[in-house]
N, C-alpha and C. Protein backbone atom coordinates (compact mmCIF):
# COMPACT_ATOMS: atom_id res chain seq x y z
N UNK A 1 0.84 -1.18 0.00
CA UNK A 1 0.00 0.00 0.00
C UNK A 1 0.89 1.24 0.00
N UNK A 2 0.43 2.14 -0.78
CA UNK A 2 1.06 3.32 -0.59
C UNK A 2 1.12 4.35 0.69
N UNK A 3 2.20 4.59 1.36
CA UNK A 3 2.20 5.16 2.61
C UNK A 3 1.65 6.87 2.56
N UNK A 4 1.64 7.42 1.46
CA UNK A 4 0.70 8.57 1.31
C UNK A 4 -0.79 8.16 1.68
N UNK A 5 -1.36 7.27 0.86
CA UNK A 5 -2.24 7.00 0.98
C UNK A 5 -3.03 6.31 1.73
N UNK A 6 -2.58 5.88 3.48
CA UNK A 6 -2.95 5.25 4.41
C UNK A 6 -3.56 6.40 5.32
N UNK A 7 -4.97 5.55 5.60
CA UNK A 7 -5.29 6.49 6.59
C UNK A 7 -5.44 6.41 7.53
N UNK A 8 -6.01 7.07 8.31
CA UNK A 8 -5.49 7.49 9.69
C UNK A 8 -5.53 6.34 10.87
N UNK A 9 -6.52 5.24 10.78
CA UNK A 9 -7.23 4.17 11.32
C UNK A 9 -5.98 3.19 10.87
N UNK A 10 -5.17 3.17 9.51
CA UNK A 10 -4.52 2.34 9.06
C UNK A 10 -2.87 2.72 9.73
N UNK A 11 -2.60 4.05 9.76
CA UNK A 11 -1.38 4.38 10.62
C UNK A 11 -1.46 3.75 11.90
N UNK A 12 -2.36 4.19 12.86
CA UNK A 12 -2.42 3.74 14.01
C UNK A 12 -2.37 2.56 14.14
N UNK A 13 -3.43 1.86 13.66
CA UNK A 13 -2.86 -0.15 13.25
C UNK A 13 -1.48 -0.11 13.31
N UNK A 14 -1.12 0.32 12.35
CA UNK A 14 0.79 0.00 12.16
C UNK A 14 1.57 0.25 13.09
N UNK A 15 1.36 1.46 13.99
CA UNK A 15 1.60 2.14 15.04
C UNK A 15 1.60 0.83 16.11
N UNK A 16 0.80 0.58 16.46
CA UNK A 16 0.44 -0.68 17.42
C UNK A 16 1.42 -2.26 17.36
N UNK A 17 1.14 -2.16 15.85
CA UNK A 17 1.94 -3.40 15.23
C UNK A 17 3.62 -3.17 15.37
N UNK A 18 4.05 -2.15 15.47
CA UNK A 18 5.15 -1.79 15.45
C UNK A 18 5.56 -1.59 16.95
N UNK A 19 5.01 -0.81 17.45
CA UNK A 19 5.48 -1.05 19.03
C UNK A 19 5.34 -2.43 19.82
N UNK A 20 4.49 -2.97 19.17
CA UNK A 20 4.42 -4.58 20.10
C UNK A 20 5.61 -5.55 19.36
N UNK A 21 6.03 -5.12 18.33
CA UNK A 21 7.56 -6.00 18.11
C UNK A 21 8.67 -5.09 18.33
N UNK A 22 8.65 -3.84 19.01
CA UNK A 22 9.85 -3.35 19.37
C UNK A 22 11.01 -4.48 20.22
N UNK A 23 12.18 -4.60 20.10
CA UNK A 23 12.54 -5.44 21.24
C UNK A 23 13.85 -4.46 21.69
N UNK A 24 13.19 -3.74 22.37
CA UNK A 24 13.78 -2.86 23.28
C UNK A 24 13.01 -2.01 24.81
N UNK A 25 14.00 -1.92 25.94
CA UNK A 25 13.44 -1.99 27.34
C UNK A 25 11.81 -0.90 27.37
N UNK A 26 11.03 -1.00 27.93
CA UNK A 26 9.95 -0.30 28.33
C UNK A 26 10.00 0.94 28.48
N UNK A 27 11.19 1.91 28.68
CA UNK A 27 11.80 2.89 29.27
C UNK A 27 11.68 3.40 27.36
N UNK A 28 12.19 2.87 26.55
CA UNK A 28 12.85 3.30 25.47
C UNK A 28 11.20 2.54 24.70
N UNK A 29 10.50 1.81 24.56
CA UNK A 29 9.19 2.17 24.29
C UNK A 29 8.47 2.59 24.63
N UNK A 30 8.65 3.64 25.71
CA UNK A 30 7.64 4.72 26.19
C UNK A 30 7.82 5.94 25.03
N UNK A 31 9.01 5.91 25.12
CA UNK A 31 9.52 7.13 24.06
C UNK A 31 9.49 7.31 22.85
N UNK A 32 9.15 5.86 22.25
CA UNK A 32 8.62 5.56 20.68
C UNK A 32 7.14 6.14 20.82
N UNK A 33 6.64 5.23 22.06
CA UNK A 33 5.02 5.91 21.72
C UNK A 33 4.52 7.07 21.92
N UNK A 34 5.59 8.08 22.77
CA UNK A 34 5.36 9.44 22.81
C UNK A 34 5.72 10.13 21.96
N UNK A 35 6.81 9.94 21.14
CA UNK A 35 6.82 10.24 19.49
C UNK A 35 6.11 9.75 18.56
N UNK A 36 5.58 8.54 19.00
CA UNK A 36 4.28 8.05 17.55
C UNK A 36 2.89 8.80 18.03
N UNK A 37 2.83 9.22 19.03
CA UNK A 37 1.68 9.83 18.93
C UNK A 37 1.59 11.10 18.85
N UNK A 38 2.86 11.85 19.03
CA UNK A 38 3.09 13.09 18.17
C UNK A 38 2.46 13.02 16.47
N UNK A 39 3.01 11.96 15.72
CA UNK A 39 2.60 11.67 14.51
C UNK A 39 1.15 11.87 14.24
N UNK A 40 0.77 10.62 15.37
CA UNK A 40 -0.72 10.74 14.68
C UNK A 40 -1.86 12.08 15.11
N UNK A 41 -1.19 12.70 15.91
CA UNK A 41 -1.76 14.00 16.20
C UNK A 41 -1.35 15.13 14.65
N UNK A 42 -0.14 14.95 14.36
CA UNK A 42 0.11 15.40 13.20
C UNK A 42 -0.94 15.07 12.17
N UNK A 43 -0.83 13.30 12.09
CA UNK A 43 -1.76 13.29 11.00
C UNK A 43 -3.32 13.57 10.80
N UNK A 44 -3.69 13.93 12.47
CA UNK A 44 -5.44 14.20 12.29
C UNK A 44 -5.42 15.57 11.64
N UNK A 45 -4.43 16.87 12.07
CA UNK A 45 -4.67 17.88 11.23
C UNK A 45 -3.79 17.86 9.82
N UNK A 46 -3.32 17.17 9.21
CA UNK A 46 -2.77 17.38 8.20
C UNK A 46 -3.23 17.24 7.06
N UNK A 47 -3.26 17.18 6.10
CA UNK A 47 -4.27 16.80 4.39
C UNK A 47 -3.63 15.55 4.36
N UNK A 48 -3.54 14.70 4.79
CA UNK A 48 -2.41 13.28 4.33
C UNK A 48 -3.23 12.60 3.46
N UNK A 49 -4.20 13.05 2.55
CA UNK A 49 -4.62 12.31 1.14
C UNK A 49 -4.19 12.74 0.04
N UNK A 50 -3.39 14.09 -0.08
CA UNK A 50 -2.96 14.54 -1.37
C UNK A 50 -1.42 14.63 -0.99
N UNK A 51 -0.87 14.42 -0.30
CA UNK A 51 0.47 15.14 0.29
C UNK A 51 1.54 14.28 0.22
N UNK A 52 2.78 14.19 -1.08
CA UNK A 52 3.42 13.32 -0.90
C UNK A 52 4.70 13.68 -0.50
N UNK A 53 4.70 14.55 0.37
CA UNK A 53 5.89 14.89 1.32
C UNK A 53 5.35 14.71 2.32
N UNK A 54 4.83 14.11 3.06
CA UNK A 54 4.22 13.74 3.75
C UNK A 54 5.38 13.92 5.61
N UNK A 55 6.08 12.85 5.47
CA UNK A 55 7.53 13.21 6.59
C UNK A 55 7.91 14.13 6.78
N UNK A 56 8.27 15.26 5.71
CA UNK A 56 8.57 16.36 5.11
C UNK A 56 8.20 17.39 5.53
N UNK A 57 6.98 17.15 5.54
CA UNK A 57 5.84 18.06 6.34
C UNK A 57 5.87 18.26 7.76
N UNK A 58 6.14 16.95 8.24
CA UNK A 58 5.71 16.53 9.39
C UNK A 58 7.18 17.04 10.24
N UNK A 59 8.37 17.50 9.65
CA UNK A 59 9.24 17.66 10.18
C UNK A 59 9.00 19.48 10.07
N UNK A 60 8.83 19.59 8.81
CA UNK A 60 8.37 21.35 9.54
C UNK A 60 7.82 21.33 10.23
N UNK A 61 6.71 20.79 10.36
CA UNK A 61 5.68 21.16 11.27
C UNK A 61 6.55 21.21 13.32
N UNK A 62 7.29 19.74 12.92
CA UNK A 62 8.09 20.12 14.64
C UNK A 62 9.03 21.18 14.85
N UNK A 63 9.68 21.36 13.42
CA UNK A 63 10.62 22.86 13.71
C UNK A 63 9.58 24.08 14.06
N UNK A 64 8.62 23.97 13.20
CA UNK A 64 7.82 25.19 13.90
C UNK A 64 6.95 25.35 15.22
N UNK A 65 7.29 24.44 16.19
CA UNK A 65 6.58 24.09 17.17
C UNK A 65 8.23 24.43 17.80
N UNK A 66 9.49 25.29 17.57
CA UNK A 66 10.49 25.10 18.10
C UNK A 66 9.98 24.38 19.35
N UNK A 67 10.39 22.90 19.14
CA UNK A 67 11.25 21.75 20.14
C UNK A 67 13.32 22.02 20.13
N UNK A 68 12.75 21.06 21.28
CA UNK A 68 14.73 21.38 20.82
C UNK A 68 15.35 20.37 20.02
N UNK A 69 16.70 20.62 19.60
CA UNK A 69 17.01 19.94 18.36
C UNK A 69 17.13 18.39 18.65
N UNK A 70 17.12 18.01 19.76
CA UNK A 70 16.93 17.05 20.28
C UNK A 70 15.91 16.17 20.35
N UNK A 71 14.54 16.48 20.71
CA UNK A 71 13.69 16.14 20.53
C UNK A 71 12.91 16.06 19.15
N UNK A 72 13.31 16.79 18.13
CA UNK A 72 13.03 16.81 16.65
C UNK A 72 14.01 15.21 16.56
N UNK A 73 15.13 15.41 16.51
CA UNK A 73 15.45 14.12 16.51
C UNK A 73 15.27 12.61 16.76
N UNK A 74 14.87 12.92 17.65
CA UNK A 74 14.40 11.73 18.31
C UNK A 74 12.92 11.61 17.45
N UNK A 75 12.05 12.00 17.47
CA UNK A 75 10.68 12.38 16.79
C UNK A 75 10.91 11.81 15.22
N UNK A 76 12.00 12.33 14.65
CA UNK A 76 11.76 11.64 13.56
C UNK A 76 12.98 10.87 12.87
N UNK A 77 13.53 10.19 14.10
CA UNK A 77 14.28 9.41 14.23
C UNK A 77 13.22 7.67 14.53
N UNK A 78 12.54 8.03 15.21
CA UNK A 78 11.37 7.10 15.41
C UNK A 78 10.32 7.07 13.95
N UNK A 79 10.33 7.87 13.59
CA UNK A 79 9.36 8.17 12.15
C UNK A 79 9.91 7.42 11.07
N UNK A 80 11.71 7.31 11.30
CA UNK A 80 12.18 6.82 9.90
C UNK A 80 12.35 5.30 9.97
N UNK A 81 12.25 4.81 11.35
CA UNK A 81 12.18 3.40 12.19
C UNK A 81 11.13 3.16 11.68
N UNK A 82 10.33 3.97 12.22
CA UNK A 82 8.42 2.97 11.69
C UNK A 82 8.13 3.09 10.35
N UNK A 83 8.76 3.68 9.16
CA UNK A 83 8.74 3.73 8.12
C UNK A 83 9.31 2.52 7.38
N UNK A 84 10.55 2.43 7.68
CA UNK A 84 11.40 1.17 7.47
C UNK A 84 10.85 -0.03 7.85
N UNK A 85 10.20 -0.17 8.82
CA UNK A 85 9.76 -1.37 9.53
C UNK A 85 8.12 -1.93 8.51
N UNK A 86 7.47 -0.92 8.19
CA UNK A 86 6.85 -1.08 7.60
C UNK A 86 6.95 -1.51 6.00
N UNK A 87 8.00 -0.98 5.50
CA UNK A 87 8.61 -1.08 4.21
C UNK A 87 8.98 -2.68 3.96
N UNK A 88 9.77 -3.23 4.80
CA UNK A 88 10.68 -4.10 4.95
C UNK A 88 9.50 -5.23 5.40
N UNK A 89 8.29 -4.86 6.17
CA UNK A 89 7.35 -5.95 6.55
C UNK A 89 6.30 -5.97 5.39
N UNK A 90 6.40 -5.03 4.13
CA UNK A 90 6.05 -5.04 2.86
C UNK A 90 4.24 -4.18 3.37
N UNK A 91 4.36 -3.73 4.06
CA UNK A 91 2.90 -3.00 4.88
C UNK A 91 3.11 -1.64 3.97
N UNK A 92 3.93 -0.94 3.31
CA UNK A 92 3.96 -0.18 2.62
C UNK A 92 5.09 -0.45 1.19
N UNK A 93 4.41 0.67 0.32
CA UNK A 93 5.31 0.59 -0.89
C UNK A 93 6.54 0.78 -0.66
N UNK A 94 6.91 1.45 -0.39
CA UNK A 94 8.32 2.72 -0.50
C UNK A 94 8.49 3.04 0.90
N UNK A 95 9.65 3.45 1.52
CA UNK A 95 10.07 4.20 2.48
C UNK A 95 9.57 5.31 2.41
N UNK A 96 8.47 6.04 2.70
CA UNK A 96 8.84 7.74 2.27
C UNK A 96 9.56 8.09 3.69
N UNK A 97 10.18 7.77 4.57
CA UNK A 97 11.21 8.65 5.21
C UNK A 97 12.61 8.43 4.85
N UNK A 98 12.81 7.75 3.77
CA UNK A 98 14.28 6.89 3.58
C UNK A 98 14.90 8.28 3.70
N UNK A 99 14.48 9.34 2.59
CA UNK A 99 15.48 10.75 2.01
C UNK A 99 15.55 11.67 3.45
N UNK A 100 14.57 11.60 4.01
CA UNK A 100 14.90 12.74 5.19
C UNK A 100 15.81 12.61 5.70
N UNK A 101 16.52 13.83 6.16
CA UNK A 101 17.78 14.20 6.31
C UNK A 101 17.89 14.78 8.06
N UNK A 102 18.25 13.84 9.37
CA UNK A 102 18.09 14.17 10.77
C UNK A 102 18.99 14.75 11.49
N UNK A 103 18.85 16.36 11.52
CA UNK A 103 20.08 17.30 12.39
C UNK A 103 20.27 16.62 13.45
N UNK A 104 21.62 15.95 13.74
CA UNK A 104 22.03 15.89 15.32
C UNK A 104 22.26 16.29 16.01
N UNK A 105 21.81 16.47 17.33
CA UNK A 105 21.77 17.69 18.48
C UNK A 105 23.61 17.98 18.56
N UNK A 106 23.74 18.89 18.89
CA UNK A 106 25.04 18.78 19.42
C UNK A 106 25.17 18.36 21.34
């Protein structure tokens, strides 16, 4: 399926599916799901039926919420994880976070 074209009921599925095969401590999947649900708060206001920058978007959107560079990181450092994971479990076409490009805090 095309990852533009999933909606919102279908992210969250994946969302779920993806945190229950994390295999990493509880501490460090708290922090996936507090960044995945950054996302899907993203995606209730966003147009995500025409929008194929979709990540893209979603990363302005946290620069303009100045977070610190840290937390942008992490945010869509987790975004390019659940992208991949999905890609690779064939749940989507394409990576669309493969190209995004993640400032590292200093």
């Amino acid at each position: 399926m095309n990852a533009q074209a999933l909606s919102y009921d279908a992210w969250t599925e994946y969302i779920r599916l993806y945190l229950d095969n994390l295999d990493v401590k509880t501490s460090s999947k708290q922090v996936y799901a507090k960044a995945l649900n950054q996302w899907t708060y993203f995606l209730k206001t966003a147009n995500i039926h025409s929008d194929i920058n979709l990540v893209l978007r979603y990363k302005k959107h946290l620069l303009e919420r100045n977070l610190s560079q840290y937390t942008i990181c992490v945010y869509m450092n987790v975004i390019k994880n659940l992208c991949q994971y999905l890609y690779e479990n064939q749940r989507i076409e394409c990576n669309i976070a493969k190209s995004i490009r993640v400032k590292k805090p200093r």
